[in-house]
C-alpha atoms as a PDB file:
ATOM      1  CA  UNK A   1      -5.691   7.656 -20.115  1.00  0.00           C
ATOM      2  CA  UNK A   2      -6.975   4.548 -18.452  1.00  0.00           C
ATOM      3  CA  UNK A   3      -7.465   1.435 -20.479  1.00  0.00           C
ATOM      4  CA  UNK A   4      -9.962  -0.925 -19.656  1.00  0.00           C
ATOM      5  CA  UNK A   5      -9.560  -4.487 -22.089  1.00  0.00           C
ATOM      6  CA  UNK A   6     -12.255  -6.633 -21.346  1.00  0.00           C
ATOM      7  CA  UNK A   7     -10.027  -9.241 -22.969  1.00  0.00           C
ATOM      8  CA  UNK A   8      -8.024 -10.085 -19.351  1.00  0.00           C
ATOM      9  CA  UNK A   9     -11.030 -11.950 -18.163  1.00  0.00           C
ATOM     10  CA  UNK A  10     -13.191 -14.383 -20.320  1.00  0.00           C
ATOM     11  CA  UNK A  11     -16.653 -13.149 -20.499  1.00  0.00           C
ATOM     12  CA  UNK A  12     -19.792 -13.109 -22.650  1.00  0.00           C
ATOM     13  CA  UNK A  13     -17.862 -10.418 -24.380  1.00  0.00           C
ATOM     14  CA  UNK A  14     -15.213 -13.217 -25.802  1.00  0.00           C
ATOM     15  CA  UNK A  15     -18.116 -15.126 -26.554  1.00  0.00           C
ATOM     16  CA  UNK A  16     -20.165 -12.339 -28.886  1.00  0.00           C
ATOM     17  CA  UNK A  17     -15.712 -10.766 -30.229  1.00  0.00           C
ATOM     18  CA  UNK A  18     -15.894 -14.835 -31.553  1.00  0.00           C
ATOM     19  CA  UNK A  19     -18.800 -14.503 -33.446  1.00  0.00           C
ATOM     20  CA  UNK A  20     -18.482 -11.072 -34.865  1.00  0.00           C
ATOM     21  CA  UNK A  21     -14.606 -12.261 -35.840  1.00  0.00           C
ATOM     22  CA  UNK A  22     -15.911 -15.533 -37.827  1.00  0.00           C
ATOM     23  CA  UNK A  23     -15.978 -15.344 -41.334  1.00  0.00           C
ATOM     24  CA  UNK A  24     -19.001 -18.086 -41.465  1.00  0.00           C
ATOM     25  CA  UNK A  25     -20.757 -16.271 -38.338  1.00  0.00           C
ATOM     26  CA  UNK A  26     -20.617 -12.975 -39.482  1.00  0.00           C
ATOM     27  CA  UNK A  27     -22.061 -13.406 -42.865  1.00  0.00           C
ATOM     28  CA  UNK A  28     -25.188 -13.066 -41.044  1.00  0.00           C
ATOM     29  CA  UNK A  29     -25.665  -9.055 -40.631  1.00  0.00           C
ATOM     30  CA  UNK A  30     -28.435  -9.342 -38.056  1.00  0.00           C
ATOM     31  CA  UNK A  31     -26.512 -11.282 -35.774  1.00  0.00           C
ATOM     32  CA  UNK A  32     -23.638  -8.620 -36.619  1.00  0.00           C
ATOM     33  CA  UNK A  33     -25.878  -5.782 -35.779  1.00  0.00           C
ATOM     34  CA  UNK A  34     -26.989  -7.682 -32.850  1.00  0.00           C
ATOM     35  CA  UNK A  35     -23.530  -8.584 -31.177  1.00  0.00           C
ATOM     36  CA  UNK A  36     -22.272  -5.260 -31.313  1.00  0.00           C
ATOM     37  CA  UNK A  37     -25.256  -3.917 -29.751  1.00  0.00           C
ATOM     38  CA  UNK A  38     -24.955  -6.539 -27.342  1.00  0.00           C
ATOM     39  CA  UNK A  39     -21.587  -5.253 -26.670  1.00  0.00           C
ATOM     40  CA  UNK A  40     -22.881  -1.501 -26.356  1.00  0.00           C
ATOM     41  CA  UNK A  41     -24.590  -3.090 -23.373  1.00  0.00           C
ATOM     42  CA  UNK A  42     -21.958  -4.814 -21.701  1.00  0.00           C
ATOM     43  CA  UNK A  43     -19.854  -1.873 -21.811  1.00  0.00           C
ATOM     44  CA  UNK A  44     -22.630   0.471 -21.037  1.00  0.00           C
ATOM     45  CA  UNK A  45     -23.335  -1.288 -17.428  1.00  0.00           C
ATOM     46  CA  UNK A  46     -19.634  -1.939 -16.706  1.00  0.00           C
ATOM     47  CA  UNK A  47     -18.853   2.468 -16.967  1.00  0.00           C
ATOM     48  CA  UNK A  48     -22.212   3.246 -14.928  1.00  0.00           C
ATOM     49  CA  UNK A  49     -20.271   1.527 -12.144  1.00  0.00           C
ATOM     50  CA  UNK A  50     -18.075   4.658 -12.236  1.00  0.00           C
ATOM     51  CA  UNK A  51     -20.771   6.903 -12.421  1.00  0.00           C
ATOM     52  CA  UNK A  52     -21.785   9.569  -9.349  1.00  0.00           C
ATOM     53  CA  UNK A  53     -24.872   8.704  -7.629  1.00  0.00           C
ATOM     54  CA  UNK A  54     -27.161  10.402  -5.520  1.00  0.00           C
ATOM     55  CA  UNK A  55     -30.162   9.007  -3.072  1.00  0.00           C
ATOM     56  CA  UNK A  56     -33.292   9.390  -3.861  1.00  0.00           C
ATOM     57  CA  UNK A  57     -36.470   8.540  -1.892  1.00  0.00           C
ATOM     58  CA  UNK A  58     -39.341   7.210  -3.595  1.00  0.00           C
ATOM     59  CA  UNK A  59     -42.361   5.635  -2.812  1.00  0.00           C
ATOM     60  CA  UNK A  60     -43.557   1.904  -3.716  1.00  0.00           C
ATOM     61  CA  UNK A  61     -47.013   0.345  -2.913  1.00  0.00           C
ATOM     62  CA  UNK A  62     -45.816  -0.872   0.348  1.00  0.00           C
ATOM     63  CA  UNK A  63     -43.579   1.715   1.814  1.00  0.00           C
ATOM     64  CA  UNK A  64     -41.032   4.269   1.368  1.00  0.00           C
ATOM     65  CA  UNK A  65     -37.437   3.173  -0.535  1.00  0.00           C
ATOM     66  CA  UNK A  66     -34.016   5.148  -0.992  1.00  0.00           C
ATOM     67  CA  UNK A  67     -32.710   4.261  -4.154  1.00  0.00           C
ATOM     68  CA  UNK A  68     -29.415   5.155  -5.921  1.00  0.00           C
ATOM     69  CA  UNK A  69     -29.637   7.028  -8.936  1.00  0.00           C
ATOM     70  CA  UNK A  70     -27.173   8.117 -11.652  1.00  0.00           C
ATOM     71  CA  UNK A  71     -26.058  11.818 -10.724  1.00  0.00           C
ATOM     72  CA  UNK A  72     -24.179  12.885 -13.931  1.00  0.00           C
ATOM     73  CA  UNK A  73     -25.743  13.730 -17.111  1.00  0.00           C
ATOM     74  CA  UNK A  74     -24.780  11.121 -20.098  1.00  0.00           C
ATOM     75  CA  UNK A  75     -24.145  12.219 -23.912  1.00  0.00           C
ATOM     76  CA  UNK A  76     -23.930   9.270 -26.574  1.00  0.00           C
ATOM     77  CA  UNK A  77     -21.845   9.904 -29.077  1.00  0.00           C
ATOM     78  CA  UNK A  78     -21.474   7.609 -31.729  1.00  0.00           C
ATOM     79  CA  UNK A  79     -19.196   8.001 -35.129  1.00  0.00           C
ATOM     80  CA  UNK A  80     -20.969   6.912 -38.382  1.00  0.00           C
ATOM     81  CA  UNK A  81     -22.190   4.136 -39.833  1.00  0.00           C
ATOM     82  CA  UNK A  82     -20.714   1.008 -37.807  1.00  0.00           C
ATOM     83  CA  UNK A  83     -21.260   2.794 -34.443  1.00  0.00           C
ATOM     84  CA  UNK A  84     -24.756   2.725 -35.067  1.00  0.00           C
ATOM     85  CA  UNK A  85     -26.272  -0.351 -33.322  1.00  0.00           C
ATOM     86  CA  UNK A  86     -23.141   0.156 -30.940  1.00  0.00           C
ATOM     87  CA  UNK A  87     -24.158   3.078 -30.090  1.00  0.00           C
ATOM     88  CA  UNK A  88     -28.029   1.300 -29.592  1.00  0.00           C
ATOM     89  CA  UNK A  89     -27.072  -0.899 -26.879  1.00  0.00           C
ATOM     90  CA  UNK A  90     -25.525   1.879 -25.136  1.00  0.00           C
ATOM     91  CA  UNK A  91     -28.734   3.614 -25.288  1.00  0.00           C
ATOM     92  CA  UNK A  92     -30.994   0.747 -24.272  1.00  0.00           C
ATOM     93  CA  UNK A  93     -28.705   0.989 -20.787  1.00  0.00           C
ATOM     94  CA  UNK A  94     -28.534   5.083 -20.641  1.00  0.00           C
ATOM     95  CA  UNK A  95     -31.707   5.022 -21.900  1.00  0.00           C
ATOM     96  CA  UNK A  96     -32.381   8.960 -20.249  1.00  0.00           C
ATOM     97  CA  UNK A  97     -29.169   9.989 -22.468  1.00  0.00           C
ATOM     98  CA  UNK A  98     -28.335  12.620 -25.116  1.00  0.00           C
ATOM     99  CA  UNK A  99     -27.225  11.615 -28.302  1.00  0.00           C
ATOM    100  CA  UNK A 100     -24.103  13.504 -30.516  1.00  0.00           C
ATOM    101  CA  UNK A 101     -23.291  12.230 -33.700  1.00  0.00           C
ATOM    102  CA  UNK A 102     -20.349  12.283 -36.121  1.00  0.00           C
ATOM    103  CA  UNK A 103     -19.397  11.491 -39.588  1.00  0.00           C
ATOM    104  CA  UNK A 104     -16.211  10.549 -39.833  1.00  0.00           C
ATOM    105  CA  UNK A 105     -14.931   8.273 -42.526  1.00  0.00           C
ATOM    106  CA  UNK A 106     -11.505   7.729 -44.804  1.00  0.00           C
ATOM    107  CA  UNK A 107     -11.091   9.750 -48.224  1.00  0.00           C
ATOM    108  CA  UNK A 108      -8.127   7.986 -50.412  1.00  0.00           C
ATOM    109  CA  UNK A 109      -5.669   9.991 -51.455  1.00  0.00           C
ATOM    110  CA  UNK A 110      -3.793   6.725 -52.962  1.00  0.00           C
ATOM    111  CA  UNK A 111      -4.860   2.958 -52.680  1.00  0.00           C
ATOM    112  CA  UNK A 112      -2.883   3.155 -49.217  1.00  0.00           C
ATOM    113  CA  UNK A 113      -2.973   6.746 -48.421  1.00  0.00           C
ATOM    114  CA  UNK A 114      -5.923   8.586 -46.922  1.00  0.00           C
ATOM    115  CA  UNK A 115      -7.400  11.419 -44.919  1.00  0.00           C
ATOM    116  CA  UNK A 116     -10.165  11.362 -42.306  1.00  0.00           C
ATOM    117  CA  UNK A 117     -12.602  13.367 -42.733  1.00  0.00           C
ATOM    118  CA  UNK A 118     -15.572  15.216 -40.819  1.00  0.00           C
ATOM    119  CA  UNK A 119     -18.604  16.221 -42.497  1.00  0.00           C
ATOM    120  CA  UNK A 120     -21.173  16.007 -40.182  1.00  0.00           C
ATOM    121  CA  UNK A 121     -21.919  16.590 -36.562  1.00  0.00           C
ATOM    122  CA  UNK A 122     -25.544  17.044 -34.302  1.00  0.00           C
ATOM    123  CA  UNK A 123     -24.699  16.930 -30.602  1.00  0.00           C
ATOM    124  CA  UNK A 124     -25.811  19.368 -27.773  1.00  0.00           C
ATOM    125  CA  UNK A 125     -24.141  20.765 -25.398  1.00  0.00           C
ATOM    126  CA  UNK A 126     -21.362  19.076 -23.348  1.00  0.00           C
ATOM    127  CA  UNK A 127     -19.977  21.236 -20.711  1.00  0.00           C
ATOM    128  CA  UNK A 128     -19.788  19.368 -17.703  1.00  0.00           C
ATOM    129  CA  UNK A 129     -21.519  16.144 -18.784  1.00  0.00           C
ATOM    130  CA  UNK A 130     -20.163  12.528 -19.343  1.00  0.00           C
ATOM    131  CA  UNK A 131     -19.516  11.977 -22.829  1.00  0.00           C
ATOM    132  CA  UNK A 132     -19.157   8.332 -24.044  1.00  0.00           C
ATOM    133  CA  UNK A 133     -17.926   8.120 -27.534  1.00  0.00           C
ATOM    134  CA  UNK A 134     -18.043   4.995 -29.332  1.00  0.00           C
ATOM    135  CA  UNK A 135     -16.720   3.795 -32.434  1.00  0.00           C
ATOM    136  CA  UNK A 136     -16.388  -0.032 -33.034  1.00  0.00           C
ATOM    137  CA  UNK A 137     -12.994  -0.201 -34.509  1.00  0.00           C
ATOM    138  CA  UNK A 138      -9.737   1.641 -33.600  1.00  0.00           C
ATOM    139  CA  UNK A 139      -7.150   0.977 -36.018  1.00  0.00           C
ATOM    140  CA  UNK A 140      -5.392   3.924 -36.425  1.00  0.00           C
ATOM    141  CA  UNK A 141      -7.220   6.244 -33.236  1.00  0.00           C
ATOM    142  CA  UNK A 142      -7.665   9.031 -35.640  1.00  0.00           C
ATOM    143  CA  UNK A 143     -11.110   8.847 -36.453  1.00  0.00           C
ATOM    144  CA  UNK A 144     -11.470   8.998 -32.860  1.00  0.00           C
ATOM    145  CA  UNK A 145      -9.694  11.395 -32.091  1.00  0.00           C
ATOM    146  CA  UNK A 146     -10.680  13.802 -34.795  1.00  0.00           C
ATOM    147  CA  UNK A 147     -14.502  13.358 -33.594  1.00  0.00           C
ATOM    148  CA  UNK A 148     -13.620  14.296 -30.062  1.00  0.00           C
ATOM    149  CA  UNK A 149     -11.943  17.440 -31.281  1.00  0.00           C
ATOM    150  CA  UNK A 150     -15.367  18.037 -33.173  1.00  0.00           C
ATOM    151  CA  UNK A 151     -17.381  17.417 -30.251  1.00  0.00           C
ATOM    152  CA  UNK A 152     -15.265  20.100 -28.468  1.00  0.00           C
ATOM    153  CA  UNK A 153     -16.797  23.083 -30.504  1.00  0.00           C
ATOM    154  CA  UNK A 154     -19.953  21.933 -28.142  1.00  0.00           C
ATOM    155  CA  UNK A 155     -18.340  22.398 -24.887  1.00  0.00           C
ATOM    156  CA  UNK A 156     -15.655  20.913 -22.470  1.00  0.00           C
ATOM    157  CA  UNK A 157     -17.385  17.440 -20.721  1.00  0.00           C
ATOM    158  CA  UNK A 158     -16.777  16.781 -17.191  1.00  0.00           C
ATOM    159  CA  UNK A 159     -15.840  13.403 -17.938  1.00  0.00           C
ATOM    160  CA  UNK A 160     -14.397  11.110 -21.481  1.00  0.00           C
ATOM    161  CA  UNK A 161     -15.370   7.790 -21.866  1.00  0.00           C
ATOM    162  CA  UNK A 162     -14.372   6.081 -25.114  1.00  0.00           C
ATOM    163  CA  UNK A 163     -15.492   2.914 -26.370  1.00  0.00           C
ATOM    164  CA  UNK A 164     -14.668   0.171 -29.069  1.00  0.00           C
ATOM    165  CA  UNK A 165     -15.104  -3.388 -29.677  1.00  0.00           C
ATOM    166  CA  UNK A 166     -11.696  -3.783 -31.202  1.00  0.00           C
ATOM    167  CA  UNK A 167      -8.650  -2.081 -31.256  1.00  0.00           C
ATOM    168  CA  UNK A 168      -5.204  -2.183 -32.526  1.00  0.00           C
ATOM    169  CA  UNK A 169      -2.064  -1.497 -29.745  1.00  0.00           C
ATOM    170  CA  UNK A 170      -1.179   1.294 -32.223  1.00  0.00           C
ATOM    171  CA  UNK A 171      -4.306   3.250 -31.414  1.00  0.00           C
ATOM    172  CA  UNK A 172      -4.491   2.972 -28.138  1.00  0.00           C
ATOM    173  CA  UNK A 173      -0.326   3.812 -27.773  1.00  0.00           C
ATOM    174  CA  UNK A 174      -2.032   6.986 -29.614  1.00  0.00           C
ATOM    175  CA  UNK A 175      -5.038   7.823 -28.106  1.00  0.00           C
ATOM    176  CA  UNK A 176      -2.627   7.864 -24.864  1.00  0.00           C
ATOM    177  CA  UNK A 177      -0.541  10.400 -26.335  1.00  0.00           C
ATOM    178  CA  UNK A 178      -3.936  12.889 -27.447  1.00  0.00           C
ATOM    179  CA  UNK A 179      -6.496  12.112 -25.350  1.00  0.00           C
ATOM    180  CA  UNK A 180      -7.262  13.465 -21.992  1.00  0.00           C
ATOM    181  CA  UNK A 181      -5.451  12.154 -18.787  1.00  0.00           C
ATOM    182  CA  UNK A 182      -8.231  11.317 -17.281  1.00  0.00           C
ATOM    183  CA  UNK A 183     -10.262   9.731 -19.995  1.00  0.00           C
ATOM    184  CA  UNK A 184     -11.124   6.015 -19.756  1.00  0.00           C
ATOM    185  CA  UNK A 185     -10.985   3.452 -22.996  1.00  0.00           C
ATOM    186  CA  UNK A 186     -13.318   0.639 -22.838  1.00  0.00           C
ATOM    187  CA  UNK A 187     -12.375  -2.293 -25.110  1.00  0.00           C
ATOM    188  CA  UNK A 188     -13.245  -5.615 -26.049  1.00  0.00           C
ATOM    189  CA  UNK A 189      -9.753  -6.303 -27.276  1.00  0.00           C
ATOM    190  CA  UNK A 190      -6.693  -5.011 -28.167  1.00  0.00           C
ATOM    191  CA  UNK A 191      -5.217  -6.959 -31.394  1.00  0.00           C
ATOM    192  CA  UNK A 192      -1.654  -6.897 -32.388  1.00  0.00           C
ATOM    193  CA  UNK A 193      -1.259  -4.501 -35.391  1.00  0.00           C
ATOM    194  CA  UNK A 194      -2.674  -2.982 -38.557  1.00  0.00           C
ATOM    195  CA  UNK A 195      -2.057  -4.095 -42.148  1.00  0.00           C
ATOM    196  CA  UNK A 196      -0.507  -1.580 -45.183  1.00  0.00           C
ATOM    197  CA  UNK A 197      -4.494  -0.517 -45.697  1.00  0.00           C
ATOM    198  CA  UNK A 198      -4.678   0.579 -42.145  1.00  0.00           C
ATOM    199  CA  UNK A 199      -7.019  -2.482 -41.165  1.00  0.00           C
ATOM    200  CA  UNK A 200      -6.745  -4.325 -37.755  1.00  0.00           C
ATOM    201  CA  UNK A 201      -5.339  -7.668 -37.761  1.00  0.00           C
ATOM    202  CA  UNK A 202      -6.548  -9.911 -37.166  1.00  0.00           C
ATOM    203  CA  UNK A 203      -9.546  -7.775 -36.453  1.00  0.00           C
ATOM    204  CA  UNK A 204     -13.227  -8.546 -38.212  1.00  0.00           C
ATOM    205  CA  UNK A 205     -13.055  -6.996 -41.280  1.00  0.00           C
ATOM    206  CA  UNK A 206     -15.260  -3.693 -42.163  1.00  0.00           C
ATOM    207  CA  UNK A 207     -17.837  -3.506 -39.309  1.00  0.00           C
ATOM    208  CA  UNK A 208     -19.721  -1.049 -41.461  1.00  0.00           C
ATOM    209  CA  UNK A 209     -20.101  -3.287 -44.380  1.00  0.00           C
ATOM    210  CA  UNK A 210     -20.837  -6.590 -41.796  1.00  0.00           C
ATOM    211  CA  UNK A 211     -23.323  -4.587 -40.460  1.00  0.00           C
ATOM    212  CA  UNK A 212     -24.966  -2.308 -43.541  1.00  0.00           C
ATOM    213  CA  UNK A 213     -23.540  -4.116 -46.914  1.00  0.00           C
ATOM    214  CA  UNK A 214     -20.936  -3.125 -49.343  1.00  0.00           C
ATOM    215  CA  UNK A 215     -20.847   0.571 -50.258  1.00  0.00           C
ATOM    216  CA  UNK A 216     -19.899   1.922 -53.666  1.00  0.00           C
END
């Protein structure tokens, strides 16, 4: 699996990981919301350079024009709740795209100890298309992973893009080991480790609850 980490270069992208990491920042949800759809965007442009295109001749006011356009057929799929205004700006850019959707989330076994489970999933068909799935945060690469084995039952995709605004260098060391070969991971930054409660450090916090508020 390829890894693309934004990180090596300074970009708008460290700019927008700043915000969403600052404790006084972040406390405002619509900027939240707003970075990491921002980020959906950034990503979103930097994979269509990777993307099969084919000419097309169209017609203008003044003249004839060939134009490039994208030649592969793009499926969104986004893992609940976080991803969603991810998942947004990835769909302002692929704005002809289908959508998939998961629900994937942790259910505590002990106060350390948990399971991820999937309970939910609306996608269409994926044999032969480009799937990009995106999920904020990769701590552990399970949730991930576990949603791309879910998106299977829908078909085999031609191509795997994943995508996250953080991750830890344990998930991606897994996500090597289970993930396609030719897959590509797209991500903001890759931070050092994850704490006892399986939380990226030093990571954000929970994107879900930056974004959404507390849940019960």
């Amino acid at each position: 699996m390829q890894v693309f980490n934004f990180a090596a270069q300074p970009s708008l992208v460290s700019q927008y990981l700043m915000e969403m990491r600052s404790t006084d920042i972040q406390k405002d949800p619509l900027r939240f919301r707003r970075n990491l759809q921002r980020m959906g965007e950034i990503m979103a442009y930097e994979i269509s350079k990777t993307m099969r295109y084919r000419r097309q001749e169209i017609t203008t006011p003044l003249d004839r024009a060939v134009c490039d356009v994208i030649d592969e057929q793009v499926v969104l799929g986004t893992i609940f709740r976080a991803g969603v205004p991810f998942h947004q700006g990835f769909l302002d850019f692929f704005d002809r795209a289908e959508n998939a959707f998961v629900s994937a989330y942790r259910k505590y076994k002990e106060k350390e100890s948990f399971d991820i489970l999937i309970e939910y999933l609306a996608s269409p068909r994926l044999d032969g298309k480009t799937l990009i799935l995106v999920d904020p945060m990769l701590a552990t690469g399970a949730s991930m992973e576990l949603s791309y084995r879910a998106l299977l039952t829908k078909g085999n995709p031609g191509r795997v893009h994943l995508a996250s605004v953080i991750a830890s260098q344990q998930a991606v060391d897994y996500l090597q080991t289970v993930m396609p070969a030719d897959a590509t991971l797209w991500v903001g930054v890759i931070d050092e480790h994850i704490n006892a409660h399986s939380y990226i450090v030093p990571g954000l916090g929970d994107a879900g609850d930056l974004a959404y508020g507390t849940k019960d």
